[in-house]
C-alpha atoms as a PDB file:
ATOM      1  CA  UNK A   1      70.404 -29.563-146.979  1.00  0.00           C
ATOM      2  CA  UNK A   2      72.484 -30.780-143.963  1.00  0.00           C
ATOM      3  CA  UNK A   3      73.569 -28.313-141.108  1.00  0.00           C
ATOM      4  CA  UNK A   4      77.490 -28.376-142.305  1.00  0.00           C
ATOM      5  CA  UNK A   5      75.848 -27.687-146.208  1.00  0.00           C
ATOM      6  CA  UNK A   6      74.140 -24.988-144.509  1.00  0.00           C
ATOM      7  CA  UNK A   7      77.106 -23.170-142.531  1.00  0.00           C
ATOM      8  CA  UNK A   8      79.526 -23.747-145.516  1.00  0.00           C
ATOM      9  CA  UNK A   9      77.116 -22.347-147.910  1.00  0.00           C
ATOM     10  CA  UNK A  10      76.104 -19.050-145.575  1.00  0.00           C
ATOM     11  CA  UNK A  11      80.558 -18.765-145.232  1.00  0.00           C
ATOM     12  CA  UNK A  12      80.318 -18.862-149.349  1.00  0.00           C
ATOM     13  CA  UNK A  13      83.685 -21.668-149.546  1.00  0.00           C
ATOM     14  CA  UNK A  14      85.109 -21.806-152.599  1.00  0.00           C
ATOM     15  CA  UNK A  15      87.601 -24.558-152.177  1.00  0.00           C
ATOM     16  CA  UNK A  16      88.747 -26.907-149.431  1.00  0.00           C
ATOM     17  CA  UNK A  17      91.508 -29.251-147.857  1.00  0.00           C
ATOM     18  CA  UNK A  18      90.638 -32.383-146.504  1.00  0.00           C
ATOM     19  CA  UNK A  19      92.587 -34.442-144.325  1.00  0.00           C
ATOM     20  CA  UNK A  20      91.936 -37.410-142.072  1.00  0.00           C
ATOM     21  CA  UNK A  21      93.913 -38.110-138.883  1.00  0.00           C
ATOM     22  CA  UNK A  22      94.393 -40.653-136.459  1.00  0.00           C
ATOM     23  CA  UNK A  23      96.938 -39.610-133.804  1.00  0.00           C
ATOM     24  CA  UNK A  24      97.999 -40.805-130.252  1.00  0.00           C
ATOM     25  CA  UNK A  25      99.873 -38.818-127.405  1.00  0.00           C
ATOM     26  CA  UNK A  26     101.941 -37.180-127.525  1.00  0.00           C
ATOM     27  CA  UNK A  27     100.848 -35.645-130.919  1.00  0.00           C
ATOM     28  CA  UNK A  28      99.823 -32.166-132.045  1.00  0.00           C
ATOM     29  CA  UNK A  29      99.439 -29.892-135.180  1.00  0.00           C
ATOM     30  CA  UNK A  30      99.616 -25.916-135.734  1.00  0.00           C
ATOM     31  CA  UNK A  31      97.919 -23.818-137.961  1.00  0.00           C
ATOM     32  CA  UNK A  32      98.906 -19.933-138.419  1.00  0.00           C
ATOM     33  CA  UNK A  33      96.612 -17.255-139.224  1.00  0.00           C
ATOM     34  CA  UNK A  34      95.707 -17.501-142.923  1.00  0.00           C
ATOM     35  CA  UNK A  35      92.795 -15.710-144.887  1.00  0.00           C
ATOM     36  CA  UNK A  36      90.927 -18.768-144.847  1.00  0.00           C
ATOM     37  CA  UNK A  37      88.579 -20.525-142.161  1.00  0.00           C
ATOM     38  CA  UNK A  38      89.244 -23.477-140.214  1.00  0.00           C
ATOM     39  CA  UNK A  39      86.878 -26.304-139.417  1.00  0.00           C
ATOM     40  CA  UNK A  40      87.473 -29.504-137.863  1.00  0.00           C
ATOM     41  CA  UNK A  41      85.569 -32.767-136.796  1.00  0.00           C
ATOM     42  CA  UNK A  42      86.215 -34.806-133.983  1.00  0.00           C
ATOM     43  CA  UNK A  43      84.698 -37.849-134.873  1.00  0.00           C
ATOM     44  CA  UNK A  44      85.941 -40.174-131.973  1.00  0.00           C
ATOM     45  CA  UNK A  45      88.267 -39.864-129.102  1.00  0.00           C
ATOM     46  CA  UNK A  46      89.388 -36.320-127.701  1.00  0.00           C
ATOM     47  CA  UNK A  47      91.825 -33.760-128.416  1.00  0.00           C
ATOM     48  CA  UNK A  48      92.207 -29.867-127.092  1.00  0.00           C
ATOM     49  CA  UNK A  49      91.694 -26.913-129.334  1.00  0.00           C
ATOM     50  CA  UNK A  50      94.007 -23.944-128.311  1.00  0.00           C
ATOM     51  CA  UNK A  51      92.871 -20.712-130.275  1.00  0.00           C
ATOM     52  CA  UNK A  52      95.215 -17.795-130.806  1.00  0.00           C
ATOM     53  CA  UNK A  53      94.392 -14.846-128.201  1.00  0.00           C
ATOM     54  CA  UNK A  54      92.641 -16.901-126.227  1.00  0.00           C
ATOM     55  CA  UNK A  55      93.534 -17.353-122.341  1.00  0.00           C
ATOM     56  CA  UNK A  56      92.597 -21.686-122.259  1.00  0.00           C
ATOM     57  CA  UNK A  57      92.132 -24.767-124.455  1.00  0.00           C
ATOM     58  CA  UNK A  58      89.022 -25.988-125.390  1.00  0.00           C
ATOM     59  CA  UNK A  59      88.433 -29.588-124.986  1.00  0.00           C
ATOM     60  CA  UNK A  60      86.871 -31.669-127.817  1.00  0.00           C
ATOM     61  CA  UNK A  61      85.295 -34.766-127.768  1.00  0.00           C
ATOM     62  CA  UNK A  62      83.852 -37.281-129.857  1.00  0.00           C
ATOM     63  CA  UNK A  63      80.880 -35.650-132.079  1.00  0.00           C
ATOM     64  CA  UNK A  64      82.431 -32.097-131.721  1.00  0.00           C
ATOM     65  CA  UNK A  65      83.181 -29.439-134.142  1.00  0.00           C
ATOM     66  CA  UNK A  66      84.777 -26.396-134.664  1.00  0.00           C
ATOM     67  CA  UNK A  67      84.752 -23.362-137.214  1.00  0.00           C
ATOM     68  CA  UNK A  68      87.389 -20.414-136.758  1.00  0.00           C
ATOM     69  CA  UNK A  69      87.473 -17.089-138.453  1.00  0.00           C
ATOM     70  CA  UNK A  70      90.086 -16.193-140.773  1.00  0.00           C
ATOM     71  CA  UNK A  71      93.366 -14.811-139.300  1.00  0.00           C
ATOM     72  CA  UNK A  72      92.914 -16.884-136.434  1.00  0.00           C
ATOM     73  CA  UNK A  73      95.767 -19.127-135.418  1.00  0.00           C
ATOM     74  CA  UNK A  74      95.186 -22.542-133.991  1.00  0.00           C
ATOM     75  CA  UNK A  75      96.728 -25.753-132.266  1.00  0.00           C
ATOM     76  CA  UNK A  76      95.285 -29.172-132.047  1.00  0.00           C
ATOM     77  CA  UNK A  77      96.697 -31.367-129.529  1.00  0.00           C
END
């Protein structure tokens, strides 16, 4: 299997939502705390992941990834 096979299997996913996006500045998108996961896939370009609770952003690039735990809010910007 590939890694993301892997990961999703070991997080047992039942279902998911799939959306592509191309976006330029000034350009953002929120997602509360739900009882799912979140993963996300940078596949070009860069954006900033800002993670409920935490003090900074993250920056993203190109080839980067993220997986966040249920609950957990996040912004994409």
């Amino acid at each position: 299997m590939d890694p993301f096979s892997d990961v999703f299997t070991a997080m047992r996913v039942r279902s998911a939502l799939y959306c592509r996006m191309e976006a330029t500045a000034p350009w953002g998108v929120k997602f509360p705390g739900s009882p799912h996961a979140k993963f996300g896939l940078v596949t070009r370009g860069s954006c900033w992941l800002e993670v409920a609770g935490e003090p900074s952003p993250i920056p993203l690039r190109g080839g980067d990834c993220y997986v966040v735990a249920p609950d957990v809010g996040i912004t994409v910007r």
